[in-house]
PDB file of N, CA and C in Angstrom:
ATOM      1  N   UNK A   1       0.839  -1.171   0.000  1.00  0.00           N
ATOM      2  CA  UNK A   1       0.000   0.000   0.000  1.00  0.00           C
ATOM      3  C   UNK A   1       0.890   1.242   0.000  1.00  0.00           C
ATOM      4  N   UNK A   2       0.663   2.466  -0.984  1.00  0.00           N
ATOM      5  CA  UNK A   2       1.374   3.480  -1.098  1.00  0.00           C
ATOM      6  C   UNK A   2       0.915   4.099   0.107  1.00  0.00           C
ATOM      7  N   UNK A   3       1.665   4.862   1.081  1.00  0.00           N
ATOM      8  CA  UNK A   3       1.328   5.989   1.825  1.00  0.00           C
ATOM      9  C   UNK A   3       1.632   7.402   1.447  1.00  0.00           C
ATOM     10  N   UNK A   4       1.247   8.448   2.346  1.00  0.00           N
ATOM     11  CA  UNK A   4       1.277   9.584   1.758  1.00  0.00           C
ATOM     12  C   UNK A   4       3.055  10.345   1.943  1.00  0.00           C
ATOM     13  N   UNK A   5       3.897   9.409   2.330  1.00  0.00           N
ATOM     14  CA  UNK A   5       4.906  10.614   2.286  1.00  0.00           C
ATOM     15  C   UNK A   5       5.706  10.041   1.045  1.00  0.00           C
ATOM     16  N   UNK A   6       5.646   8.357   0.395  1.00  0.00           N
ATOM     17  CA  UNK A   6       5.717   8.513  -0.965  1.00  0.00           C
ATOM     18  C   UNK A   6       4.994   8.798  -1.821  1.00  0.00           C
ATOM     19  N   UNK A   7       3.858   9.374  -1.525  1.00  0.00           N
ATOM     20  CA  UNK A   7       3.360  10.436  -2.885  1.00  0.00           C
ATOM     21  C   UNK A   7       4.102  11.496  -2.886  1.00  0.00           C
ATOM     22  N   UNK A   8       4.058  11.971  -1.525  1.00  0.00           N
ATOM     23  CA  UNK A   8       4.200  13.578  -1.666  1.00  0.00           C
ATOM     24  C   UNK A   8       6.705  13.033  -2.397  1.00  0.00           C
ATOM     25  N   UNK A   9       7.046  12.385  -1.731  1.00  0.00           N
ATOM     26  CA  UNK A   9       8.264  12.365  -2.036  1.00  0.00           C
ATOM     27  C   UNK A   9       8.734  12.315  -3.831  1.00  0.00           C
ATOM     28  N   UNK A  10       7.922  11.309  -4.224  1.00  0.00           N
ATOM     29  CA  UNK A  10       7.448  11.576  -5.802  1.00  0.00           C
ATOM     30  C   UNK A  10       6.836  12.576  -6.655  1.00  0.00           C
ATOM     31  N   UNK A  11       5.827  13.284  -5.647  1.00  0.00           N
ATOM     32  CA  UNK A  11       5.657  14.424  -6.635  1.00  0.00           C
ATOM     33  C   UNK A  11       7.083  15.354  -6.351  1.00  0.00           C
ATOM     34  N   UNK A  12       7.688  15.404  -5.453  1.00  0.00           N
ATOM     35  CA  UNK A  12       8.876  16.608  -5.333  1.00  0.00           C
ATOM     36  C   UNK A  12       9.705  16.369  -6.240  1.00  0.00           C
ATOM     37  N   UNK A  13       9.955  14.813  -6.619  1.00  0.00           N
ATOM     38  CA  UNK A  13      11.369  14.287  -7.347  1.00  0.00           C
ATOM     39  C   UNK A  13       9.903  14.663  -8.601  1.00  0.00           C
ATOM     40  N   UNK A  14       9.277  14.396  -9.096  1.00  0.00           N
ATOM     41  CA  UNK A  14       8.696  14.778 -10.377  1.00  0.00           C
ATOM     42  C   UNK A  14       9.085  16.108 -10.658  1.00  0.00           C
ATOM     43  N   UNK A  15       8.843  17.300  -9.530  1.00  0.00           N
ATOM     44  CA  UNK A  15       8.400  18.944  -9.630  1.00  0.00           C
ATOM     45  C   UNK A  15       9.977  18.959 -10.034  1.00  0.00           C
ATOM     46  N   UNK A  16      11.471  18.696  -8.964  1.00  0.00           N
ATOM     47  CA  UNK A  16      12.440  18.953  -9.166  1.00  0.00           C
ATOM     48  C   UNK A  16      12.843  18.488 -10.732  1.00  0.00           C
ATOM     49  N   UNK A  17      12.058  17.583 -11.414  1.00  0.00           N
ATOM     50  CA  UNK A  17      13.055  16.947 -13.068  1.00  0.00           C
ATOM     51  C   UNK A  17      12.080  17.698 -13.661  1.00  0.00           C
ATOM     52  N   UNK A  18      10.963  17.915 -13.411  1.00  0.00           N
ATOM     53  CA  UNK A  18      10.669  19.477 -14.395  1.00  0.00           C
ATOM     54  C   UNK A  18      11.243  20.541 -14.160  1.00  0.00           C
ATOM     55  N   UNK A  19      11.600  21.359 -12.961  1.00  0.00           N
ATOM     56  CA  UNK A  19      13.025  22.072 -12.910  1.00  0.00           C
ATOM     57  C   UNK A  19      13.521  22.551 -13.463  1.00  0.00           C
ATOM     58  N   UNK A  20      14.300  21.283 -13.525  1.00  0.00           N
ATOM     59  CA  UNK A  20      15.881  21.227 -13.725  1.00  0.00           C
ATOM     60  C   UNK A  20      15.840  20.752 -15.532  1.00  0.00           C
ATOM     61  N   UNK A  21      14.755  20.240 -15.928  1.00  0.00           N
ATOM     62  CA  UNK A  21      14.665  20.297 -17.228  1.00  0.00           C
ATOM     63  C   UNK A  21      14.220  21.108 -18.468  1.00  0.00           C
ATOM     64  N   UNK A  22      13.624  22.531 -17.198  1.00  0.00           N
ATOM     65  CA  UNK A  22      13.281  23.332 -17.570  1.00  0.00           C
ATOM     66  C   UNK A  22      14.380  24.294 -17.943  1.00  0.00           C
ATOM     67  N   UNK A  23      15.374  24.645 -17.122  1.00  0.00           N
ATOM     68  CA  UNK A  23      16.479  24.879 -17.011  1.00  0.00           C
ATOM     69  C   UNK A  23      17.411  24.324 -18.183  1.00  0.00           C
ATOM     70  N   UNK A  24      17.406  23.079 -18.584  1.00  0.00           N
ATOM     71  CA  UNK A  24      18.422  22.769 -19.507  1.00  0.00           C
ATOM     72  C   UNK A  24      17.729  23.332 -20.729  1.00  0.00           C
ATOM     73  N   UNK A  25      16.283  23.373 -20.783  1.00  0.00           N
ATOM     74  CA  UNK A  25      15.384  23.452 -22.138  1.00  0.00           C
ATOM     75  C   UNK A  25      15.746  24.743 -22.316  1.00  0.00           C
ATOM     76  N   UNK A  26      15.600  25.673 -21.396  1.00  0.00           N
ATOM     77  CA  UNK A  26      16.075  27.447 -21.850  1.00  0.00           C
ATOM     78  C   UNK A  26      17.447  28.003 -21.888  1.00  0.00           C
ATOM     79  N   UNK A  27      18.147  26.974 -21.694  1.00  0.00           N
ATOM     80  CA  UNK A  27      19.909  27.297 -22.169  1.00  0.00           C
ATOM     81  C   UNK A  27      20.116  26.695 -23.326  1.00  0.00           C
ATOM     82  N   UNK A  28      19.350  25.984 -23.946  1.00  0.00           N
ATOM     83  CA  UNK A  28      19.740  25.811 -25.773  1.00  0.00           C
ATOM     84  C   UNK A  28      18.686  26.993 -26.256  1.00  0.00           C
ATOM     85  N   UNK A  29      17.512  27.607 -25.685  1.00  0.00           N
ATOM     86  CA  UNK A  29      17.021  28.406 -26.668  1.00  0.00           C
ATOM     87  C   UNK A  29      18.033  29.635 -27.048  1.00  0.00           C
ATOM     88  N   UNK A  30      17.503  30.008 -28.257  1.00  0.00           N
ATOM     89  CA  UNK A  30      18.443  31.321 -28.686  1.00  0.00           C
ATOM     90  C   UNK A  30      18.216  32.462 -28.358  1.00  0.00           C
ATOM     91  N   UNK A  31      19.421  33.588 -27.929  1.00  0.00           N
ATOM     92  CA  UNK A  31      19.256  34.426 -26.796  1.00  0.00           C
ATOM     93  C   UNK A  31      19.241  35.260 -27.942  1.00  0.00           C
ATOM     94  N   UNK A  32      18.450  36.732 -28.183  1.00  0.00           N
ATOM     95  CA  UNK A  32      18.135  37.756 -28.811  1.00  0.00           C
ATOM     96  C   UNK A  32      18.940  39.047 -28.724  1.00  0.00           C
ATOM     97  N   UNK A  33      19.246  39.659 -29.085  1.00  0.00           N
ATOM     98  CA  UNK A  33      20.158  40.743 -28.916  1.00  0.00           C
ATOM     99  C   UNK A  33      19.423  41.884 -27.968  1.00  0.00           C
ATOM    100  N   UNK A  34      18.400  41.838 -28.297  1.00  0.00           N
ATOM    101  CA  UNK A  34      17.134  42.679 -27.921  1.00  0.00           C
ATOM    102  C   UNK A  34      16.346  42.468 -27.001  1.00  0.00           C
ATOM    103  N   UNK A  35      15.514  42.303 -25.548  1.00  0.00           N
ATOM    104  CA  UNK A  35      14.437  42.184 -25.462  1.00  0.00           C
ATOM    105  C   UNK A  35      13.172  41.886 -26.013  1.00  0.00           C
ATOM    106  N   UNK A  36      11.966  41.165 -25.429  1.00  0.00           N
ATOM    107  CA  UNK A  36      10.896  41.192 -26.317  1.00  0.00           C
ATOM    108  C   UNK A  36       9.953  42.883 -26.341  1.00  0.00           C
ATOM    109  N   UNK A  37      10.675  43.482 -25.562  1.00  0.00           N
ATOM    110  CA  UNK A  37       9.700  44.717 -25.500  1.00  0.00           C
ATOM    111  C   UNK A  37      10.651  46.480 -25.651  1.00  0.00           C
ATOM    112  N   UNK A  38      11.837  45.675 -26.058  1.00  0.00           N
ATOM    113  CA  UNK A  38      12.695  46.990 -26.493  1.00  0.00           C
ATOM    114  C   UNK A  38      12.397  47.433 -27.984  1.00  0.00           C
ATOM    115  N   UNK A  39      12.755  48.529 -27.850  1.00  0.00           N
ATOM    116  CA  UNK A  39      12.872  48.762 -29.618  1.00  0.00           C
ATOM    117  C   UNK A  39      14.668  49.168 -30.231  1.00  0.00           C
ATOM    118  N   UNK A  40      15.036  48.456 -30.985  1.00  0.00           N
ATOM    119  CA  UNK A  40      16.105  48.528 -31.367  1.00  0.00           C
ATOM    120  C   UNK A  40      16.540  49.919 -32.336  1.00  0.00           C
ATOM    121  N   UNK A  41      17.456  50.597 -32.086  1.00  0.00           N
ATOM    122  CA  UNK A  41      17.776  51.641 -32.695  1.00  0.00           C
ATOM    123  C   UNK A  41      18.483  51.373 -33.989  1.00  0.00           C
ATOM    124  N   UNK A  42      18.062  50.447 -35.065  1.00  0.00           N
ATOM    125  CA  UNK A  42      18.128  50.533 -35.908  1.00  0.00           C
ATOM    126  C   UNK A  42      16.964  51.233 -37.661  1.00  0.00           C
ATOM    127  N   UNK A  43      17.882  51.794 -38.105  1.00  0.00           N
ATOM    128  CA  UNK A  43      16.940  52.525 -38.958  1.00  0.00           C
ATOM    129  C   UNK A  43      17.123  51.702 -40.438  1.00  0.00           C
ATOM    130  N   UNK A  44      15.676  51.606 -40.832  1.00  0.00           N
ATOM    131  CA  UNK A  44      15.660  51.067 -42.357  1.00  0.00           C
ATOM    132  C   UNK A  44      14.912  51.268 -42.898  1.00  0.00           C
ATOM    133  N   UNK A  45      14.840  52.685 -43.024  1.00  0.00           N
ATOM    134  CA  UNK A  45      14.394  53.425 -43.771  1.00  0.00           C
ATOM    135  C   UNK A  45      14.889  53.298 -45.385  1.00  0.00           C
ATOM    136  N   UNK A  46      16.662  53.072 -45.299  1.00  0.00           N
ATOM    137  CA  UNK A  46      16.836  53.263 -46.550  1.00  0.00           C
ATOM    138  C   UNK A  46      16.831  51.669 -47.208  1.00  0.00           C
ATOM    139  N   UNK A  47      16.208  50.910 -46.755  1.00  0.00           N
ATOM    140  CA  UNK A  47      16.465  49.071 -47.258  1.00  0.00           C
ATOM    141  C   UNK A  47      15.157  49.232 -47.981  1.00  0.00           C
ATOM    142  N   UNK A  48      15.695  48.864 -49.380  1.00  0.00           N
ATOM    143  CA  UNK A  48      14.461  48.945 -50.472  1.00  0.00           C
ATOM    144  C   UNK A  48      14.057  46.997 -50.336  1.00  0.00           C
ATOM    145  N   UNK A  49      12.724  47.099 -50.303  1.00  0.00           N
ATOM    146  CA  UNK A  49      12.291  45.686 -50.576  1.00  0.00           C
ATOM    147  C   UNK A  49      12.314  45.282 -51.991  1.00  0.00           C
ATOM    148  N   UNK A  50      13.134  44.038 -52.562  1.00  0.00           N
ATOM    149  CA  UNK A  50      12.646  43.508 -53.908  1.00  0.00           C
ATOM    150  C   UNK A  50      11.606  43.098 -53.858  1.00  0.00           C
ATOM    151  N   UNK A  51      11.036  42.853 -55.102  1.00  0.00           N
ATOM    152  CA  UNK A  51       9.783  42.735 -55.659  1.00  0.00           C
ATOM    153  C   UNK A  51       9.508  41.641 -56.849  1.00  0.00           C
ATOM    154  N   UNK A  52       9.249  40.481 -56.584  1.00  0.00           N
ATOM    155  CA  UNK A  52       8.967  39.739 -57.426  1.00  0.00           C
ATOM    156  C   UNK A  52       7.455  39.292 -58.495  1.00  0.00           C
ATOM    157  N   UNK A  53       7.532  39.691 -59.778  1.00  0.00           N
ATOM    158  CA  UNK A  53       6.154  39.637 -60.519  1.00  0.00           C
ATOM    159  C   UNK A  53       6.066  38.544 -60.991  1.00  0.00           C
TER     160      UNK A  53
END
């Protein structure tokens, strides 16, 4: 019969490998030069778009 301090000991070792896998998952994402809510002081104004017919 399971009792309750191996549930609760299993959900902690569950919570800790989401974590810590959370952690490995956002050190391969790719880091941005920018913020998501900065605005970058670049101007392109003068970058003509091509145009394909």
């Amino acid at each position: 019969m399971i009792g309750i301090q191996e549930i609760v000991v299993t959900a902690l070792f569950i919570a800790a490998l989401v974590y810590v896998g959370r952690i490995i998952y956002r050190s391969f994402q790719a880091k941005s030069a920018c913020g998501t809510n900065c605005k970058c002081s670049v101007d392109f104004s003068d970058v003509e778009l091509k145009r394909e017919n």
